[in-house]
N, C-alpha and C. Protein backbone atom coordinates (compact mmCIF):
# COMPACT_ATOMS: atom_id res chain seq x y z
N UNK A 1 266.28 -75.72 63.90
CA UNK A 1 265.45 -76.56 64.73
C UNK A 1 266.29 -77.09 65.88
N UNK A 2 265.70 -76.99 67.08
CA UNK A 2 266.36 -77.65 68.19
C UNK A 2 265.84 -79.45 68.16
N UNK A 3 267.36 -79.87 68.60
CA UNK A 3 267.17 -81.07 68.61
C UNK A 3 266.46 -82.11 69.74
N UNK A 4 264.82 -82.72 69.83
CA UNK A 4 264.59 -83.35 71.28
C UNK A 4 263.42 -82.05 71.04
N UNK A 5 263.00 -81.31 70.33
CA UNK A 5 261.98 -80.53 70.37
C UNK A 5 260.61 -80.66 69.33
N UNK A 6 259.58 -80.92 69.99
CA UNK A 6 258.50 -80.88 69.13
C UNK A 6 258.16 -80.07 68.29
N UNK A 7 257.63 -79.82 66.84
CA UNK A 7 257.25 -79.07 65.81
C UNK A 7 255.99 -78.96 66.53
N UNK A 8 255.86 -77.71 67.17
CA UNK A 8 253.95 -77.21 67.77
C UNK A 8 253.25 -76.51 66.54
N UNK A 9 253.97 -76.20 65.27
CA UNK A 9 253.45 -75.65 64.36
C UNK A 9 252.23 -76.46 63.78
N UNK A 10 253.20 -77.86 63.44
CA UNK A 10 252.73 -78.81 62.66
C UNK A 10 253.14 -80.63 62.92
N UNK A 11 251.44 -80.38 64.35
CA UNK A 11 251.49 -81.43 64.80
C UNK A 11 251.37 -82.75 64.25
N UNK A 12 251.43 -82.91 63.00
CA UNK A 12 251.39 -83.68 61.74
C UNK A 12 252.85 -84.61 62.17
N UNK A 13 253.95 -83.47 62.28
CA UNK A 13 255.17 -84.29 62.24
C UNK A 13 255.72 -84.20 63.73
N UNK A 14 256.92 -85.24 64.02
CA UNK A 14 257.72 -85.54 64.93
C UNK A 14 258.84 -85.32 64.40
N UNK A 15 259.38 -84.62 65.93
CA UNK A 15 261.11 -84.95 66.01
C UNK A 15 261.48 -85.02 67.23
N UNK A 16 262.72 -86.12 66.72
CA UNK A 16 262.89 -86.51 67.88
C UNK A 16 264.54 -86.82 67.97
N UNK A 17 264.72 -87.12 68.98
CA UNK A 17 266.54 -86.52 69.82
C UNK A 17 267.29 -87.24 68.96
N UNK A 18 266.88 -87.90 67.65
CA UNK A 18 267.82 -88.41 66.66
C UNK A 18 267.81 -87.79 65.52
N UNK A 19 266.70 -86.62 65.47
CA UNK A 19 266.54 -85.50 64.39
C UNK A 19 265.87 -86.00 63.43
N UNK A 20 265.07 -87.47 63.34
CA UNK A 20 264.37 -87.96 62.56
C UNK A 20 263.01 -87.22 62.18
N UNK A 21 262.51 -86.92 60.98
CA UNK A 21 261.08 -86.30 61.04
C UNK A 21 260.17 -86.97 60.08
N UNK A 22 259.68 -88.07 60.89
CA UNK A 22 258.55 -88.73 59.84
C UNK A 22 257.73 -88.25 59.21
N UNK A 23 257.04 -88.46 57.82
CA UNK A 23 255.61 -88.32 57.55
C UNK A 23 254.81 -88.60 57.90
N UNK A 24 253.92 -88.33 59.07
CA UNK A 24 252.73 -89.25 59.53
C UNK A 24 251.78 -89.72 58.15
N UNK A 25 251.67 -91.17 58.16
CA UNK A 25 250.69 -91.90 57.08
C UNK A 25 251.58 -92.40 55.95
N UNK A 26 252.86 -91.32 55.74
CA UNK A 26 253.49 -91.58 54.79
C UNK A 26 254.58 -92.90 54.98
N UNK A 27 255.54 -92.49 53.34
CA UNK A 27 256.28 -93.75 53.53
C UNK A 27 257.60 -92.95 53.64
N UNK A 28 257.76 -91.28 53.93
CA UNK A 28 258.89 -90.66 53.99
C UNK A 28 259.14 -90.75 55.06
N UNK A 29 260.17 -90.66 55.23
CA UNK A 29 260.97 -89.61 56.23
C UNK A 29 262.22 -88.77 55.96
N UNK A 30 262.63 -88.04 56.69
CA UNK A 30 263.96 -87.24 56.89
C UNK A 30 264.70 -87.42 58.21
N UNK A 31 266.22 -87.39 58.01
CA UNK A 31 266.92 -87.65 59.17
C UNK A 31 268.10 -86.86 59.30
N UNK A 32 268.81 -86.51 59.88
CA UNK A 32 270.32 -86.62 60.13
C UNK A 32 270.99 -87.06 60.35
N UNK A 33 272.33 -87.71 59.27
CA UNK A 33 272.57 -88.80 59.73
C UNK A 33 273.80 -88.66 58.85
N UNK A 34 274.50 -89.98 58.93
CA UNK A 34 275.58 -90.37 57.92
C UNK A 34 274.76 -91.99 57.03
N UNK A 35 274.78 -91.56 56.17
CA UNK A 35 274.04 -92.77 55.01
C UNK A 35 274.68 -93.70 55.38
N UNK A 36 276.07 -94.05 55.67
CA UNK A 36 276.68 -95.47 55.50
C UNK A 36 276.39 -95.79 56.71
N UNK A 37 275.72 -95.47 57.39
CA UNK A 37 275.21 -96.56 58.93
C UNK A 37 274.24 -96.89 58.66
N UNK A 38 272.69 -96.67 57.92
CA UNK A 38 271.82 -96.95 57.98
C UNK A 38 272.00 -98.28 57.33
N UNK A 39 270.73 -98.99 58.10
CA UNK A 39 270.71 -100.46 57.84
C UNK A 39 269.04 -100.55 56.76
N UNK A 40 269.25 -100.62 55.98
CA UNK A 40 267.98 -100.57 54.89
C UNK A 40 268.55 -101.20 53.78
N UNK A 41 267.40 -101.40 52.60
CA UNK A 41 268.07 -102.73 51.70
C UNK A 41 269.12 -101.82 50.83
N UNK A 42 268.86 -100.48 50.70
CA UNK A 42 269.48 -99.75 49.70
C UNK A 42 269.45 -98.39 50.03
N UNK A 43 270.90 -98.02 50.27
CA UNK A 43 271.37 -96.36 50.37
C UNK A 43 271.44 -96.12 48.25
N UNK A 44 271.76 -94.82 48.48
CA UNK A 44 271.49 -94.52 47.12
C UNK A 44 272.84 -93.42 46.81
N UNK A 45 273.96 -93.53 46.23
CA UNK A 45 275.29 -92.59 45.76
C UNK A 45 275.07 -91.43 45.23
N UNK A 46 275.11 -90.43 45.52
CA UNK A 46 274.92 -89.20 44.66
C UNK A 46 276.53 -89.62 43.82
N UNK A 47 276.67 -90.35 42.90
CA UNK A 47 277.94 -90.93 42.34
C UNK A 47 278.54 -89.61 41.15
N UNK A 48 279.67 -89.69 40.45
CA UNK A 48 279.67 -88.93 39.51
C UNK A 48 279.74 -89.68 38.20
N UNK A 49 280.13 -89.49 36.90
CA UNK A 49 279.24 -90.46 36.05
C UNK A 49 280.76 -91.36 35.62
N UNK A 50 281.60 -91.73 36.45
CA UNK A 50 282.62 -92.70 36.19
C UNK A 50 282.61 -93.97 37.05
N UNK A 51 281.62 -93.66 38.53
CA UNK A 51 281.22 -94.67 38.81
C UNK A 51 282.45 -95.01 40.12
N UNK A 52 283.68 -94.23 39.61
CA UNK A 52 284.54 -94.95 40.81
C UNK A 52 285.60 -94.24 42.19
N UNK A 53 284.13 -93.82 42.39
CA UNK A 53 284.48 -93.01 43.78
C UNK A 53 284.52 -91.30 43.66
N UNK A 54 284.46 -90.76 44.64
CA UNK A 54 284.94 -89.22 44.37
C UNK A 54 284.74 -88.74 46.33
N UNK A 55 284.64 -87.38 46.65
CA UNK A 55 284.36 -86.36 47.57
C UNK A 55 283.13 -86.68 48.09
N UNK A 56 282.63 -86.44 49.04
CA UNK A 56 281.63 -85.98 49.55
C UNK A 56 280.94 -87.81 50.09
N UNK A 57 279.63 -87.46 49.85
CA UNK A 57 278.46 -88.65 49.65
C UNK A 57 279.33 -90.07 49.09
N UNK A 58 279.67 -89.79 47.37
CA UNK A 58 280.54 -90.80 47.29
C UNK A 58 281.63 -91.19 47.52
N UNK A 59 282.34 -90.76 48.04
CA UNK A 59 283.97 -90.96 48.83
C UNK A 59 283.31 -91.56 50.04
N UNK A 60 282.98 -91.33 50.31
CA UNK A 60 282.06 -91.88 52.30
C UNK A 60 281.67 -93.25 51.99
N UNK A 61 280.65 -93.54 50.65
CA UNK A 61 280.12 -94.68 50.44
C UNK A 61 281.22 -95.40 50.15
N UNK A 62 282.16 -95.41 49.01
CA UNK A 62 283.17 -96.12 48.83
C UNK A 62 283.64 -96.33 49.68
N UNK A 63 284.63 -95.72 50.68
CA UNK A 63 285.45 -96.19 52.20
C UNK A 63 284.86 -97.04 52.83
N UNK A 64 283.52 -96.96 53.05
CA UNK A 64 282.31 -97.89 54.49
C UNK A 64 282.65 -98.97 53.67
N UNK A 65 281.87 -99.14 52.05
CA UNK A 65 281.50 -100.30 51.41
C UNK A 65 283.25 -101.24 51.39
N UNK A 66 284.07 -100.94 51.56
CA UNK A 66 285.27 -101.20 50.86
C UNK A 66 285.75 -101.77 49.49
N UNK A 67 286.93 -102.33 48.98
CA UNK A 67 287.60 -102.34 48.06
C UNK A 67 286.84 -102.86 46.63
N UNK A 68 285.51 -103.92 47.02
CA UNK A 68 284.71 -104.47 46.82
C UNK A 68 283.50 -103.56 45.32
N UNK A 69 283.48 -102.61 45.95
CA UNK A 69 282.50 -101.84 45.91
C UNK A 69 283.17 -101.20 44.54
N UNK A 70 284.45 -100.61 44.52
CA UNK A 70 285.24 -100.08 43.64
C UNK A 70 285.04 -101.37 42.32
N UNK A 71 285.56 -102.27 42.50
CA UNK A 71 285.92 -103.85 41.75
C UNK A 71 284.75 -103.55 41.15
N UNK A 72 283.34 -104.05 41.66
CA UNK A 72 282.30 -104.07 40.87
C UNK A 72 281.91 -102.90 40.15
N UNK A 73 281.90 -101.88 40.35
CA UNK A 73 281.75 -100.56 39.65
C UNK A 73 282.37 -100.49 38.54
N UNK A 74 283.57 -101.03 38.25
CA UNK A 74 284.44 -101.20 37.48
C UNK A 74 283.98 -101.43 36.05
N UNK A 75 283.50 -102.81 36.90
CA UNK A 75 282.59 -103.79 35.82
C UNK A 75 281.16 -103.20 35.08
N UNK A 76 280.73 -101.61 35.24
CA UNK A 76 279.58 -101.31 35.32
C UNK A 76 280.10 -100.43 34.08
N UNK A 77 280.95 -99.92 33.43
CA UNK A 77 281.49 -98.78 32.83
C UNK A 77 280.69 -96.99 33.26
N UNK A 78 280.52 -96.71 32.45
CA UNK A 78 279.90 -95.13 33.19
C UNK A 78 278.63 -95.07 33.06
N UNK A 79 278.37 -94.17 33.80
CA UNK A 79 276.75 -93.81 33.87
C UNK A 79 276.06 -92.21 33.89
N UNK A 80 275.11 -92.02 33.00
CA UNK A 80 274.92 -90.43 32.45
C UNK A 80 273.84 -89.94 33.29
N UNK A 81 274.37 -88.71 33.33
CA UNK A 81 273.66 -88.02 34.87
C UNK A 81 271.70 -88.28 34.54
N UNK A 82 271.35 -88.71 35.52
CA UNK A 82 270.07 -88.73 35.82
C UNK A 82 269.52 -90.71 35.70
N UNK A 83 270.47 -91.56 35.39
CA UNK A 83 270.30 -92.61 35.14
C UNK A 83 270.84 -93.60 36.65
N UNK A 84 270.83 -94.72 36.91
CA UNK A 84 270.99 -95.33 37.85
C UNK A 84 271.49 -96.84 37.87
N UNK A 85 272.03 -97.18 38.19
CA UNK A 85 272.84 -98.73 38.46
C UNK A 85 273.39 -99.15 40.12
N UNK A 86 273.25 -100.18 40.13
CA UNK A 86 272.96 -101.19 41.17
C UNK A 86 274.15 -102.11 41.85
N UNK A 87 274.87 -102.25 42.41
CA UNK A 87 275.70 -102.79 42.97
C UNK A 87 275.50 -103.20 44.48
N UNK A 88 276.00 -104.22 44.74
CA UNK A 88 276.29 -105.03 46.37
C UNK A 88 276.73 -103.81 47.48
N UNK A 89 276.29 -104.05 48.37
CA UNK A 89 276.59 -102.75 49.21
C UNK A 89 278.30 -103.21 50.03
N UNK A 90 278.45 -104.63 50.10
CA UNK A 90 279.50 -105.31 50.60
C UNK A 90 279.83 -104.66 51.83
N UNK A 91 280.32 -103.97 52.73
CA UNK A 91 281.03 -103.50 54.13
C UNK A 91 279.68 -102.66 54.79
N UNK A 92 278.72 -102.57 54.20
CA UNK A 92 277.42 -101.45 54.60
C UNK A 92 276.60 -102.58 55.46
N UNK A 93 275.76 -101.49 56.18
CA UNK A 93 274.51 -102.60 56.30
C UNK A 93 273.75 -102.80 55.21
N UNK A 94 273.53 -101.48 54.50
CA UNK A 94 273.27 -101.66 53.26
C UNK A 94 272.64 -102.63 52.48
N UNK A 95 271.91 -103.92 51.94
CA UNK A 95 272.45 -104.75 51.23
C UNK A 95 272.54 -104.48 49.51
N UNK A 96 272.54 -102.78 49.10
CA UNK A 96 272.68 -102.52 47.61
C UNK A 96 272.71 -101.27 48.12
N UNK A 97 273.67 -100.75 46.69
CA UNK A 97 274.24 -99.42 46.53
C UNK A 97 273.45 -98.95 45.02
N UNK A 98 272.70 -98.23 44.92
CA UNK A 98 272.16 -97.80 43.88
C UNK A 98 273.21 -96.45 43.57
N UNK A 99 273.39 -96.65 42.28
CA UNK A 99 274.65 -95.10 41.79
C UNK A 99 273.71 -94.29 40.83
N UNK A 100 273.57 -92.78 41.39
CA UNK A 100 272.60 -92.02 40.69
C UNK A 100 274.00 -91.07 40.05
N UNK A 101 273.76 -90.21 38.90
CA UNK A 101 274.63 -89.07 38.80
C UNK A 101 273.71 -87.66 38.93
N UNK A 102 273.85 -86.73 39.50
CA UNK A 102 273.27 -85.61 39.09
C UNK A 102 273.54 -84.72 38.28
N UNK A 103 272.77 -83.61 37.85
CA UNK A 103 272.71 -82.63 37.71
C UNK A 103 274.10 -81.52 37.82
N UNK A 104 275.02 -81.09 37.03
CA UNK A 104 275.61 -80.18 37.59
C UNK A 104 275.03 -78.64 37.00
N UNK A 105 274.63 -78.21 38.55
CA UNK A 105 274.08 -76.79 38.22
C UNK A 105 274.88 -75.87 37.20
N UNK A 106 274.00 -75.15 36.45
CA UNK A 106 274.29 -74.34 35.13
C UNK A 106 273.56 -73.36 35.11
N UNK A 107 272.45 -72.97 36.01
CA UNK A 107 271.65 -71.79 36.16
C UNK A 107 269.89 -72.50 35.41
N UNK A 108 270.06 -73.59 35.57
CA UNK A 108 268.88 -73.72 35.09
C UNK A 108 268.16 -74.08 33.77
N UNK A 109 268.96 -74.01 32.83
CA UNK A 109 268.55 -73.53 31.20
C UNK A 109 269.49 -75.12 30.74
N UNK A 110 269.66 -76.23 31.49
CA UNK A 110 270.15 -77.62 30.54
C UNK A 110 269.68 -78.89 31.06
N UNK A 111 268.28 -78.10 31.35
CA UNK A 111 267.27 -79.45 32.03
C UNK A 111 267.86 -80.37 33.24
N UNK A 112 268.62 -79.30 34.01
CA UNK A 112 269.40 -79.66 35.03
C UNK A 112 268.08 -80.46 36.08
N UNK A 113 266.69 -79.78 36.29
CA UNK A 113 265.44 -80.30 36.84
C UNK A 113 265.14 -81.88 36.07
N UNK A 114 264.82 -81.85 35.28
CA UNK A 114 264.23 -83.21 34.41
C UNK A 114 265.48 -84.35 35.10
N UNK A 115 266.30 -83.69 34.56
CA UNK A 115 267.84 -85.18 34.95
C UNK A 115 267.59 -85.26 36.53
N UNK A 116 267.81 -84.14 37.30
CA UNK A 116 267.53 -84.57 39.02
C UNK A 116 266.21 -85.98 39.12
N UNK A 117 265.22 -84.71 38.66
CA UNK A 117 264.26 -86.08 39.16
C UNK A 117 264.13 -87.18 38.50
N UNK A 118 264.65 -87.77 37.16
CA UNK A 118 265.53 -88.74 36.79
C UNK A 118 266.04 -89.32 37.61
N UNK A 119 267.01 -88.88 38.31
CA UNK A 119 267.52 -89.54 39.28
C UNK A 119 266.50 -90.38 40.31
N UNK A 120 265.84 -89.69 40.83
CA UNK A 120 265.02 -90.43 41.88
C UNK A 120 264.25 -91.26 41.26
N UNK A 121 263.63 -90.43 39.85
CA UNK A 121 262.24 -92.11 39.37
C UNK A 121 263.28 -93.21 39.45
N UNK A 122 264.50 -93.54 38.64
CA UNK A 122 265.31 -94.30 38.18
C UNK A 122 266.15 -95.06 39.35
N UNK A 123 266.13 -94.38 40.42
CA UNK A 123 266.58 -95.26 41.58
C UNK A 123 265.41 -95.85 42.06
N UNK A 124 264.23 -94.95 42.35
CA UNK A 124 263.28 -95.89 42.43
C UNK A 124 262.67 -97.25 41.55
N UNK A 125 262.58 -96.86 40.41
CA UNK A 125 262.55 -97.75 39.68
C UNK A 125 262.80 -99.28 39.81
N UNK A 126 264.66 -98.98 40.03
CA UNK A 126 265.66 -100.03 40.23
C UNK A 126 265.18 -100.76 41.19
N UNK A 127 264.62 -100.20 42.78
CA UNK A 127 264.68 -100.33 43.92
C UNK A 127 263.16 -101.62 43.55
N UNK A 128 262.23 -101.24 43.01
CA UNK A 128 261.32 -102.05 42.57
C UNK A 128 261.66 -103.21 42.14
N UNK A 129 262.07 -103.18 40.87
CA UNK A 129 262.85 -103.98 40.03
C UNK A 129 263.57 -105.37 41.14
N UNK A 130 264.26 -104.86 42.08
CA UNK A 130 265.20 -105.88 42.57
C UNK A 130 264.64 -106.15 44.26
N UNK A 131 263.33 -105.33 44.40
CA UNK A 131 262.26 -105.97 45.45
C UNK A 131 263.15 -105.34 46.79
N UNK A 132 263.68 -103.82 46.48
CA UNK A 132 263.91 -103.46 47.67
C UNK A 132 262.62 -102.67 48.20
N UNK A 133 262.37 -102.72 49.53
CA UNK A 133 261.53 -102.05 50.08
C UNK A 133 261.78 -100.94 51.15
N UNK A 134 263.08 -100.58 51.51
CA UNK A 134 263.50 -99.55 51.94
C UNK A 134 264.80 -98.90 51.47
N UNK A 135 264.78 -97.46 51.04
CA UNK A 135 265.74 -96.86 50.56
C UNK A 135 266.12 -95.99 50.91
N UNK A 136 266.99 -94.90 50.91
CA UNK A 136 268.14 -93.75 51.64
C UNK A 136 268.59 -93.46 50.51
N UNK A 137 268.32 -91.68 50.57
CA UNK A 137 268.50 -90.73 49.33
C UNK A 137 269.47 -89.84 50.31
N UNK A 138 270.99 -89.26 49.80
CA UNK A 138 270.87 -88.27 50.01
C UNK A 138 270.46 -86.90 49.51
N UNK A 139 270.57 -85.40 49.52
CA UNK A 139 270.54 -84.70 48.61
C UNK A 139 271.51 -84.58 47.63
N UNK A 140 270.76 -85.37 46.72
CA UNK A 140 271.40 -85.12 45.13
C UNK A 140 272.04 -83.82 44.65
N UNK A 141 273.11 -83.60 44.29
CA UNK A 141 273.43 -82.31 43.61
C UNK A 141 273.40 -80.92 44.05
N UNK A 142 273.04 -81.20 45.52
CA UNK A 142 273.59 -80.26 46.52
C UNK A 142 274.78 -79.90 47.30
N UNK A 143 275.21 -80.29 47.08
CA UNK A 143 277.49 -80.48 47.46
C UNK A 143 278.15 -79.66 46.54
N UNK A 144 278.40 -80.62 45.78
CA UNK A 144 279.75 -79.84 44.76
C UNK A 144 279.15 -79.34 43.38
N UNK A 145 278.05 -79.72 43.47
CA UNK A 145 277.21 -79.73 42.12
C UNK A 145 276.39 -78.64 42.29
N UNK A 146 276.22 -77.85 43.41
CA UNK A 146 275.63 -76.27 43.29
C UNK A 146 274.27 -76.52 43.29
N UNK A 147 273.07 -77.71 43.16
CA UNK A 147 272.07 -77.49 42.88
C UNK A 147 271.31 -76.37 44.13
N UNK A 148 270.65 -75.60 43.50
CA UNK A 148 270.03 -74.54 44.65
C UNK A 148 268.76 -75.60 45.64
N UNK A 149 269.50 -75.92 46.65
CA UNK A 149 269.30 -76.49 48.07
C UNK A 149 267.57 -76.46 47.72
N UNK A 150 266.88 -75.32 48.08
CA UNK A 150 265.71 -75.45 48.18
C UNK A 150 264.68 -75.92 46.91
N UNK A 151 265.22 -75.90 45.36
CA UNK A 151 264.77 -76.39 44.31
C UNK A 151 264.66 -77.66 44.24
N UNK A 152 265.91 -78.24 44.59
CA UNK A 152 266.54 -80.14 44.49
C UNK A 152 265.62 -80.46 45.67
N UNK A 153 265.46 -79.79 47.06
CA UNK A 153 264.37 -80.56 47.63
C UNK A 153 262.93 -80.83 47.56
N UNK A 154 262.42 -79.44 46.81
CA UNK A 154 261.26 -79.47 45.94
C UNK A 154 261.21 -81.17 44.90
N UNK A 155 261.92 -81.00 44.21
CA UNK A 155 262.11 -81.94 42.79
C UNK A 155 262.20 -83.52 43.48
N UNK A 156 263.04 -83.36 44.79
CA UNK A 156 263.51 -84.53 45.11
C UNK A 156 261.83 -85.31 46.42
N UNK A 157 261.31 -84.52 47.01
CA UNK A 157 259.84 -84.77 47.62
C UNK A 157 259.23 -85.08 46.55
N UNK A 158 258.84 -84.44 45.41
CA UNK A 158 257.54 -84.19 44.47
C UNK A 158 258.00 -85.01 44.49
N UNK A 159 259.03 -85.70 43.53
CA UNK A 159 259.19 -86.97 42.54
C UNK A 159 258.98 -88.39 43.21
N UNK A 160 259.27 -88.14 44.44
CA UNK A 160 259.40 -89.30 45.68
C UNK A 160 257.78 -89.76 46.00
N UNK A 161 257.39 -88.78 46.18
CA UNK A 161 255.33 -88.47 46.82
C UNK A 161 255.20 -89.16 45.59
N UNK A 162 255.08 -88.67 44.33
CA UNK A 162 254.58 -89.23 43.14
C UNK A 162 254.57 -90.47 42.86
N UNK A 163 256.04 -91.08 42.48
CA UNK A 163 256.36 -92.59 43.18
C UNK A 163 255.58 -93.15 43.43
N UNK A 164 255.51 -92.71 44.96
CA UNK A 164 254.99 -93.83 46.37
C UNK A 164 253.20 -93.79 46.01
N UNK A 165 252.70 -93.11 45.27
CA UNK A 165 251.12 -92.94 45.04
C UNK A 165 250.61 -94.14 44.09
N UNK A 166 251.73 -94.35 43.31
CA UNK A 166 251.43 -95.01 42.16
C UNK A 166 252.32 -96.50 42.52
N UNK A 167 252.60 -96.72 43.20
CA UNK A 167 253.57 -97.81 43.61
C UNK A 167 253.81 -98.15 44.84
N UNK A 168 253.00 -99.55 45.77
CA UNK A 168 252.92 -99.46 47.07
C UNK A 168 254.20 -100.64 47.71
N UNK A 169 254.83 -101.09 46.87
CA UNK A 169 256.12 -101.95 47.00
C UNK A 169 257.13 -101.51 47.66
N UNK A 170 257.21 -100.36 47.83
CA UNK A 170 258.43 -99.38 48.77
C UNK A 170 257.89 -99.26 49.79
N UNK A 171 258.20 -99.94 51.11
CA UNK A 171 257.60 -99.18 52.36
C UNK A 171 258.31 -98.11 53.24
N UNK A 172 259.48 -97.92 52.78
CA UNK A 172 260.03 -96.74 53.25
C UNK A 172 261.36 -96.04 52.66
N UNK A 173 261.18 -94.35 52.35
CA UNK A 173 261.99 -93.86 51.76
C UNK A 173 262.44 -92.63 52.85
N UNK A 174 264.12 -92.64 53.41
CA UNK A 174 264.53 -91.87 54.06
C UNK A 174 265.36 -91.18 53.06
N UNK A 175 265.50 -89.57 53.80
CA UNK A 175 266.63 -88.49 52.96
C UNK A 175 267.45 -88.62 53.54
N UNK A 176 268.70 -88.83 53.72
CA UNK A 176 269.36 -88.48 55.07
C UNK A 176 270.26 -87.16 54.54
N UNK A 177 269.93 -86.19 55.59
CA UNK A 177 270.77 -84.80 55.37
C UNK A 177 271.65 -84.74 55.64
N UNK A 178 272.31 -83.65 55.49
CA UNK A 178 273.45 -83.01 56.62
C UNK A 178 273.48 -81.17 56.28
N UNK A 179 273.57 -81.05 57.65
CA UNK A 179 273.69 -79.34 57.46
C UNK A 179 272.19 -78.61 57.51
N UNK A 180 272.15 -77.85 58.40
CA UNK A 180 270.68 -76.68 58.43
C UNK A 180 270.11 -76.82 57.43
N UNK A 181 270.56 -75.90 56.71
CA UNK A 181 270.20 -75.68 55.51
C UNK A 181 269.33 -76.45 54.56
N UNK A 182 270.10 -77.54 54.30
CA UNK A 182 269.41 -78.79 53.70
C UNK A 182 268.46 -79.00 54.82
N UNK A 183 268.71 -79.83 55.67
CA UNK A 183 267.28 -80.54 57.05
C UNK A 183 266.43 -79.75 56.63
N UNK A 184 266.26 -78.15 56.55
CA UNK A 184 264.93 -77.34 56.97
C UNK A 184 264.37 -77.01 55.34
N UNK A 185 265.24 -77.12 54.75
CA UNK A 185 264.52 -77.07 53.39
C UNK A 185 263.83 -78.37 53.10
N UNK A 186 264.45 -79.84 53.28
CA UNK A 186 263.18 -80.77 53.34
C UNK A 186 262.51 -80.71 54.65
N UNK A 187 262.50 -80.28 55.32
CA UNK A 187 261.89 -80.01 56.51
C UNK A 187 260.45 -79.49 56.21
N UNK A 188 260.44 -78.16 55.50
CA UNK A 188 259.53 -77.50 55.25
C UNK A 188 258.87 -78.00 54.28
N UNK A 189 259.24 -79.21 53.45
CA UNK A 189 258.35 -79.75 52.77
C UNK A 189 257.58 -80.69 52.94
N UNK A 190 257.54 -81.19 54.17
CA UNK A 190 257.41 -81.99 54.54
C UNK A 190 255.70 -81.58 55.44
């Protein structure tokens, strides 16, 4: 997708020179972006299940949030893939860090699906729970964790749409991507 160019396919959606692509009516969107700038009540860690830091998504969140962020995690002991916990966003705009674990791909056959979207009811959940009304997902278990890009965005929309049908307390849920690949696979679901 060119960036600053209208979707003439599907005049439903916008994009625009920040690569944002709303849901018209909805409470989604998709962006490109780096998670630790967005200013919303709660970004969300694709974390791993020790809670204290790693590569990618969570190495990024830890650095922005600073030393802070580590300390309290601490205090949280571990957390089993598809489950979710809550911490101060401290150095973010952030004002909460929700820690999801995913899925590490296995070909399919260890309910690697069920635990993903685990992940999202369960951050959503949380996000209820503590009266956040805007949240930032990245793609879960698409990095180092192999999940096949176009499945996890399937799992990660459905579960999100589903959510927001049954629960009008969230007024807005962004993905923030990175990389082709990912953008156009939630792209197209969109």
């Amino acid at each position: 997708m060119v960036p600053g160019k209208s979707i003439a396919s599907r005049p439903e959606l916008k994009t625009s020179s920040d690569k944002a692509c709303p849901e018209q009516g909805r409470r989604i969107e998709i962006i490109r972006g780096d998670i630790t700038k967005l200013d919303v009540d709660a970004i969300v860690n694709a974390a791993n299940t020790t809670l204290l830091g790693g590569g990618g998504v969570d190495g990024a969140i830890h650095r922005a949030a600073g030393p802070e962020l580590l300390a309290e995690c601490q205090t949280l002991g571990s957390c089993r893939p598809g489950e979710a916990k809550i911490t101060s966003g401290y150095n973010l705009p952030a004002r909460f860090v929700i820690h999801t674990v995913g899925p590490v791909w296995s070909g399919g056959n260890r309910c690697e699906a069920e635990i993903l979207a685990n992940c999202y009811k369960n951050s959503l959940r949380l996000a209820l729970e503590k009266g956040i009304r805007s949240i930032a997902f990245p793609a879960i278990s698409c990095g180092a964790y192999r999940y096949p890009i176009a499945e996890a965005a399937r799992i990660a929309m459905e579960t999100t749409r589903d959510f927001l049908e049954t629960e009008d307390k969230i007024d807005k849920v962004t993905f923030v991507l990175t990389g082709d690949e990912i953008f156009e696979a939630y792209h197209r679901l969109l």
